[in-house]
Each structure stands twice: as C-alpha cells, then as structure tokens.
Protein backbone atom coordinates (compact mmCIF):
# COMPACT_ATOMS: atom_id res chain seq x y z
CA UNK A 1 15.30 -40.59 -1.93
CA UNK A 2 15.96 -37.31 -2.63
CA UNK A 3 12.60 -37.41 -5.14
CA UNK A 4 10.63 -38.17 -2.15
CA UNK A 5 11.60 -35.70 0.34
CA UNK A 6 10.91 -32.87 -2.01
CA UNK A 7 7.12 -34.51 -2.70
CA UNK A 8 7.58 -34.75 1.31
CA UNK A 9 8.20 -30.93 1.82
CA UNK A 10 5.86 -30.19 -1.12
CA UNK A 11 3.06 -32.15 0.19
CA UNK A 12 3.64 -30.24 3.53
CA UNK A 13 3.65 -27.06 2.79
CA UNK A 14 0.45 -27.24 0.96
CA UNK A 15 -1.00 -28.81 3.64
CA UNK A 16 0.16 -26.16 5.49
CA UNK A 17 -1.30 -23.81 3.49
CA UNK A 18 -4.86 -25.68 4.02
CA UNK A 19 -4.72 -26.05 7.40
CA UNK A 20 -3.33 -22.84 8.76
CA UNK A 21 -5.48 -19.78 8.49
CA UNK A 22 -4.05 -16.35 6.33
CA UNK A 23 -3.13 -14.17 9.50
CA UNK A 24 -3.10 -11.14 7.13
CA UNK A 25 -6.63 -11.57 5.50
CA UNK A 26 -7.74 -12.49 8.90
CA UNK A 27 -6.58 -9.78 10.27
CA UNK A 28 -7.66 -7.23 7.84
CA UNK A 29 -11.29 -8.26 8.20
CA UNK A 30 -11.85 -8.17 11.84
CA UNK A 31 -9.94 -4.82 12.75
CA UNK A 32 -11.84 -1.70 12.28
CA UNK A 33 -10.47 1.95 12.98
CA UNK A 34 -11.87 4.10 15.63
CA UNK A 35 -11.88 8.23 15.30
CA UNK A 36 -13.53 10.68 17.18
CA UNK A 37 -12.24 12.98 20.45
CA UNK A 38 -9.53 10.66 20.26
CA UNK A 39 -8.07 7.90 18.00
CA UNK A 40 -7.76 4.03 18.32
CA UNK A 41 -8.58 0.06 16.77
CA UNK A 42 -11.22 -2.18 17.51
CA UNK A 43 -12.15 -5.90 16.65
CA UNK A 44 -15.72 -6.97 15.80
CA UNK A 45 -16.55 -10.06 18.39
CA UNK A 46 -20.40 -10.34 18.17
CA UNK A 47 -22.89 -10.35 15.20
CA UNK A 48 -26.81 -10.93 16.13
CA UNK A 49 -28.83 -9.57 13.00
CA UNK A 50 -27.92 -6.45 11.95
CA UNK A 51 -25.66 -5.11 15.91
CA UNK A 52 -22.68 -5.46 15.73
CA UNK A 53 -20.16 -5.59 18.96
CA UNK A 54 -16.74 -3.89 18.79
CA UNK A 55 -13.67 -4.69 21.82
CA UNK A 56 -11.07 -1.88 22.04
CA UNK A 57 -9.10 0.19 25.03
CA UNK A 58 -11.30 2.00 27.41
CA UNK A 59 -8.90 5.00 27.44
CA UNK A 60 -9.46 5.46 23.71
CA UNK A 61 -12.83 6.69 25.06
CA UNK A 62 -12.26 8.03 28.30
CA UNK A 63 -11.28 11.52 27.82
CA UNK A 64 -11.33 14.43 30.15
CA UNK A 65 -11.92 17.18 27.99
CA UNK A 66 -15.37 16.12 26.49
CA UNK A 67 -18.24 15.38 28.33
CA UNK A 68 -19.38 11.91 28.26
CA UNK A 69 -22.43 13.00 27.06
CA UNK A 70 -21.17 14.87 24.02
CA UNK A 71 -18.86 12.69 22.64
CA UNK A 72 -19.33 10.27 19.33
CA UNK A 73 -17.08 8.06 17.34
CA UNK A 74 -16.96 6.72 14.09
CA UNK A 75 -15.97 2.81 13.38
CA UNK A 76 -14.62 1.75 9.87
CA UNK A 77 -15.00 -1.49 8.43
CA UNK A 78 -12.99 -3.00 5.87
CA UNK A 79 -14.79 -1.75 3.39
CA UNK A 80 -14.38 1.41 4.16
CA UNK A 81 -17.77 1.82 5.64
CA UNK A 82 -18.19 4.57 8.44
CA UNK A 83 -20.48 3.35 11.31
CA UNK A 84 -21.60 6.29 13.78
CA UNK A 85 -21.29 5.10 17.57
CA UNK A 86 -22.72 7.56 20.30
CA UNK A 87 -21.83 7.57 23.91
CA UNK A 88 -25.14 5.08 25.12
CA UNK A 89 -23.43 2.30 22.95
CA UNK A 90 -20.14 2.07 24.45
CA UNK A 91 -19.54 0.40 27.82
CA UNK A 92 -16.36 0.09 30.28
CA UNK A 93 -15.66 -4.12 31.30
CA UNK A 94 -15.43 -4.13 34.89
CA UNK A 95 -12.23 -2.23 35.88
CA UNK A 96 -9.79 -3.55 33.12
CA UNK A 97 -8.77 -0.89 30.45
CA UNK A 98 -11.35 -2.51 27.99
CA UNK A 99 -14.43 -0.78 26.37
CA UNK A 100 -17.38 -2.38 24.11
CA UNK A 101 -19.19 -0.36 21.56
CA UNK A 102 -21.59 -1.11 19.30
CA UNK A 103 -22.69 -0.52 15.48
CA UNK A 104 -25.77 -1.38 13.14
CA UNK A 105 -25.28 -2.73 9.95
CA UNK A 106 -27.06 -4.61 7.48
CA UNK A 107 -23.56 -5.22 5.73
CA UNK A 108 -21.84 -9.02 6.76
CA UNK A 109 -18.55 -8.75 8.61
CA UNK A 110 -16.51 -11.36 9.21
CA UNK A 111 -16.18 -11.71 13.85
CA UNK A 112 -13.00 -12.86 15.44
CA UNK A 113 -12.70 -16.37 16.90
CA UNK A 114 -12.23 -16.09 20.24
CA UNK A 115 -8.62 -18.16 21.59
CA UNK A 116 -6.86 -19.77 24.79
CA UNK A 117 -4.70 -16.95 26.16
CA UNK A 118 -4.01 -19.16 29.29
CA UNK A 119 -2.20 -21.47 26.37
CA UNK A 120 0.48 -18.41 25.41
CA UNK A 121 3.60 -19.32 26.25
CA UNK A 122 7.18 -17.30 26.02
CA UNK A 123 8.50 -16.95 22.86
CA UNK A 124 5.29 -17.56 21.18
CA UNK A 125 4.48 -15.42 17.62
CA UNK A 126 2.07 -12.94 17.84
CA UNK A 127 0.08 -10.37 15.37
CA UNK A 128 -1.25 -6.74 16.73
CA UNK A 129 -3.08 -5.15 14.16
CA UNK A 130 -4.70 -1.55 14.13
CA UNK A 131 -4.56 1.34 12.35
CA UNK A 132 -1.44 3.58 12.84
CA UNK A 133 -1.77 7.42 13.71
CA UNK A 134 0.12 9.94 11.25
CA UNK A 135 3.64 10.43 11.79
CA UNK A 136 6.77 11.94 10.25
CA UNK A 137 6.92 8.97 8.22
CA UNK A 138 2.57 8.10 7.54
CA UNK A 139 1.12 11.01 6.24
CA UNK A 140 -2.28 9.47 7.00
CA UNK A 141 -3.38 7.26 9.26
CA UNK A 142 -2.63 3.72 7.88
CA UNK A 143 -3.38 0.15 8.62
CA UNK A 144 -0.47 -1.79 9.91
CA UNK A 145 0.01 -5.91 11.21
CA UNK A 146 2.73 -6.44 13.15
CA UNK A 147 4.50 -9.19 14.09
CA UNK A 148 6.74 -10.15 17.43
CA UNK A 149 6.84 -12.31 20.25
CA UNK A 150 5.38 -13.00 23.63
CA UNK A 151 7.89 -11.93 26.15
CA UNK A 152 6.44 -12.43 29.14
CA UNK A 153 3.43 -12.26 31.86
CA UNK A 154 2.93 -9.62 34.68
CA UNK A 155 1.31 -11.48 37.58
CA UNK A 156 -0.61 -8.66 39.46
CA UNK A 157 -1.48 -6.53 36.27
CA UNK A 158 -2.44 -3.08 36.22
CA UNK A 159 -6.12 -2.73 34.37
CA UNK A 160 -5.86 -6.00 33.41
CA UNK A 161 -2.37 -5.82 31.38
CA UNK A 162 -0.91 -9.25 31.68
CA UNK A 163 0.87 -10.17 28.32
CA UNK A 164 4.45 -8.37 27.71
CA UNK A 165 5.48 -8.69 23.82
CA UNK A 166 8.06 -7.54 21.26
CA UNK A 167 5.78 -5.86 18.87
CA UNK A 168 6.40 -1.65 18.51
CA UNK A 169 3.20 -1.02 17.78
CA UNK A 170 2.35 2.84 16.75
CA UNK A 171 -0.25 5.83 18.64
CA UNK A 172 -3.34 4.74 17.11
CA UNK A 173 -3.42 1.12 17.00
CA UNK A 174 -4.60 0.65 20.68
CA UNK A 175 -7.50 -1.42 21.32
CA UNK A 176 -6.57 -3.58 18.12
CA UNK A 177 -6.51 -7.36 18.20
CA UNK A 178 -3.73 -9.29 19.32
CA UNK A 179 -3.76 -12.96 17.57
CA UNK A 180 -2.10 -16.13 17.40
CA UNK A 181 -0.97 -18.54 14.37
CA UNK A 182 -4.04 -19.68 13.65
CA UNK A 183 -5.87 -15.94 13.62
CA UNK A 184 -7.20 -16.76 17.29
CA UNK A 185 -7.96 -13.60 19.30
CA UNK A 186 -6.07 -13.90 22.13
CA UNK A 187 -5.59 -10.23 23.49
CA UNK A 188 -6.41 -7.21 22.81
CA UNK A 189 -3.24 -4.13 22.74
CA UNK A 190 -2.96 -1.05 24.54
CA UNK A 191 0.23 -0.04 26.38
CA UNK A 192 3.80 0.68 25.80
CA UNK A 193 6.78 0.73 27.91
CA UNK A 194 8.65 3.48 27.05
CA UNK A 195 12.34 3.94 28.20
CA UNK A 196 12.64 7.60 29.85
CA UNK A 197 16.23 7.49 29.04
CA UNK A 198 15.88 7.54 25.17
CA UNK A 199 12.00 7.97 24.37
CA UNK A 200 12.23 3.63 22.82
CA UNK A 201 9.17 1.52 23.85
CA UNK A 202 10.83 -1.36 24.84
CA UNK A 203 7.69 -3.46 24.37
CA UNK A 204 4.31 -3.30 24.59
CA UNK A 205 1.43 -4.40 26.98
CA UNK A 206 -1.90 -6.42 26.25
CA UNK A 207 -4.95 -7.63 27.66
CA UNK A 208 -5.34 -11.22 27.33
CA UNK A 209 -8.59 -12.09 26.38
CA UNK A 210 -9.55 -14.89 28.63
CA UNK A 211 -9.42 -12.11 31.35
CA UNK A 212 -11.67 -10.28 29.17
CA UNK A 213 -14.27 -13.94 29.10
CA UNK A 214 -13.92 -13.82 32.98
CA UNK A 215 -14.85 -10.18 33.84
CA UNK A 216 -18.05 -10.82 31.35
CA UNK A 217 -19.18 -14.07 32.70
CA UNK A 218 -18.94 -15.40 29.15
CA UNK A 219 -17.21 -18.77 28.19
CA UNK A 220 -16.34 -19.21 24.24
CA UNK A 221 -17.88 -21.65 22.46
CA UNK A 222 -16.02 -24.40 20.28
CA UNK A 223 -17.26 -23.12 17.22
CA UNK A 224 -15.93 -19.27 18.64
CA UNK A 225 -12.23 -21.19 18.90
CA UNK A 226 -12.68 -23.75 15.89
CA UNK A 227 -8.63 -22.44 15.12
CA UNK A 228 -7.30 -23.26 18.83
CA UNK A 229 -5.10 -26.42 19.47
C-alpha cells in the first residue's frame, strides 16, 4: 500500500512537472526593462516579422518635464539586447493607465499568452515580474518575480485598476506582467497603496488584462491562451 502511494505521489508530481508551465523561465522571457526620462517593465504581446509590441503603464511615459516630442526609451530583452523606442511608437489605450510601444528586431522572443482575468478569483496565486529600481538594498536595478495573492476587485476602477493583490512590488517594476499558474498574462501592475501613517504599501493595484482586450477591440485566440483552464 504504502509502495503504491509513493509511485502515486511520484507519478504526480512529474506529471505535474509536464503539465504545468516554469512560471520563472516564463517569466524571465517575456518581461523586458524600460529606461529613459523615467523607469519601468514591459511584456512583449505581439510578434509579426521582425515588430515587436511591448504593454506597460502609461505613466511610465507620461512625464511633464519632457516634451513628448523629445523623449526616447530604451527596451531590454532577455538577452540583454537594448532596443531604441522613440515617441511615434508608443501609444496610450483608451483612458486606462496602459501604454503600447514598439521595437524592431530580427532576434526571436518568446510573446506572452494572453489569460481569463474574468476567471481570477480571491485568494488566487499570482506572479508580478519587472525589473526593480536601485535602493538602499539593490545597488542596480535588478530583475525581481514576485509572488502573492489576489485580494480583491475594485468595481468602479480608477484608469482601469481593478485587481487588488498581496505582492510589494518595488519603483521600477510598473508596467510588468502580472500572471497566473500556468504563466497566463492576466494583468499588467502599476499602483501601490501606500499607508500615510507608516510609508507600508499595503498592496498593490493591477490592470486586468481582459479590460485591456476590451478597450482594443481584440479577442485572444485559443492558441494566445493554450495555458488557461
């Protein structure tokens, strides 16, 4: 008996290890880092030939002191690769905090597959990667993935932030992807409550992406969700 409930467990967690996609390596492909007038995280979501679309915060973009006109970022890749973006190439979606950039490259990237967010429910893990501004303790700006839970919802959000989640995610690492357990991009992060009191962030605030589908007009297709339940 005891024989076959090991080969049980055994059998299941390779299985497991099959079936369910490595969040990390996931992850690490799909986020890029943003720098320019201002600092922030992307995810890659379209490839046709060699243009390449980005999804990050709009107010990683959206500074006052620069003129629109004047202002240029750079995108990394995970392979260290710096792609030049100018102003023309990124884009606002609709009204929600949300910007689209884009990049050429005749380099392959891996792009995010797009999830449910309408399926989130309380209590549910959750990954925010991004890359992390220096600090007292980060000398440099460094890549982090995070892990919490989904807290709650926000029914009339505020530029589109509707998911409320237990991840302390650093100054830097908005606009980075927020995924499920199966490396489905699900929302994408950019706020943080902070207590006035104390200076904490008592959690943080994301866009889910399905609001993201709406505002475009653009529906995933199966093969875009090929991880979601």
């Amino acid at each position: 008996m005891i024989t076959i409930m090991a080969a049980g467990v055994f059998t299941s967690h390779v299985l497991w290890r099959i079936l369910v996609p490595n969040i990390s390596s996931i992850a690490k492909t799909i986020t890029v880092r943003i720098d320019g007038a201002s600092t922030g995280s992307g995810v890659i979501i379209e490839h046709q030939g060699d243009r390449y679309v980005v999804l990050s915060s709009w107010h990683v973009f959206s500074t006052e002191d620069l003129s629109r006109a004047t202002k240029s970022f750079t995108i990394e890749t995970v392979d260290r690769q710096k792609h030049l973006v100018t102003a023309n190439k990124i884009a606002r979606v609709g009204k929600l905090d949300l910007a689209t950039l884009e990049f050429q490259s005749r380099h392959r990237y891996s792009i995010s597959s797009i999830g449910n967010s309408d399926r989130l429910s309380e209590g549910q893990t959750l990954y925010v990667s991004g890359w992390a501004d220096p600090s007292p303790q980060l000398s440099n700006r460094t890549y982090q993935l995070l892990v919490g839970n989904l807290s709650g919802r926000i029914e009339q959000p505020h530029d589109g932030y509707a998911l409320v989640y237990t991840v302390n995610a650093f100054p830097g690492m908005s606009g980075g992807p927020v995924l499920d357990g199966r490396g489905n991009l699900v929302g994408i992060n950019g706020r943080a409550i902070v207590d006035l009191r104390t200076g904490i962030v008592n959690s943080v605030l994301g866009i889910d992406i399905n609001r993201y589908l709406r505002t475009k007009g653009n529906l995933p297709t199966k093969q875009q969700r090929k991880y979601s339940q």
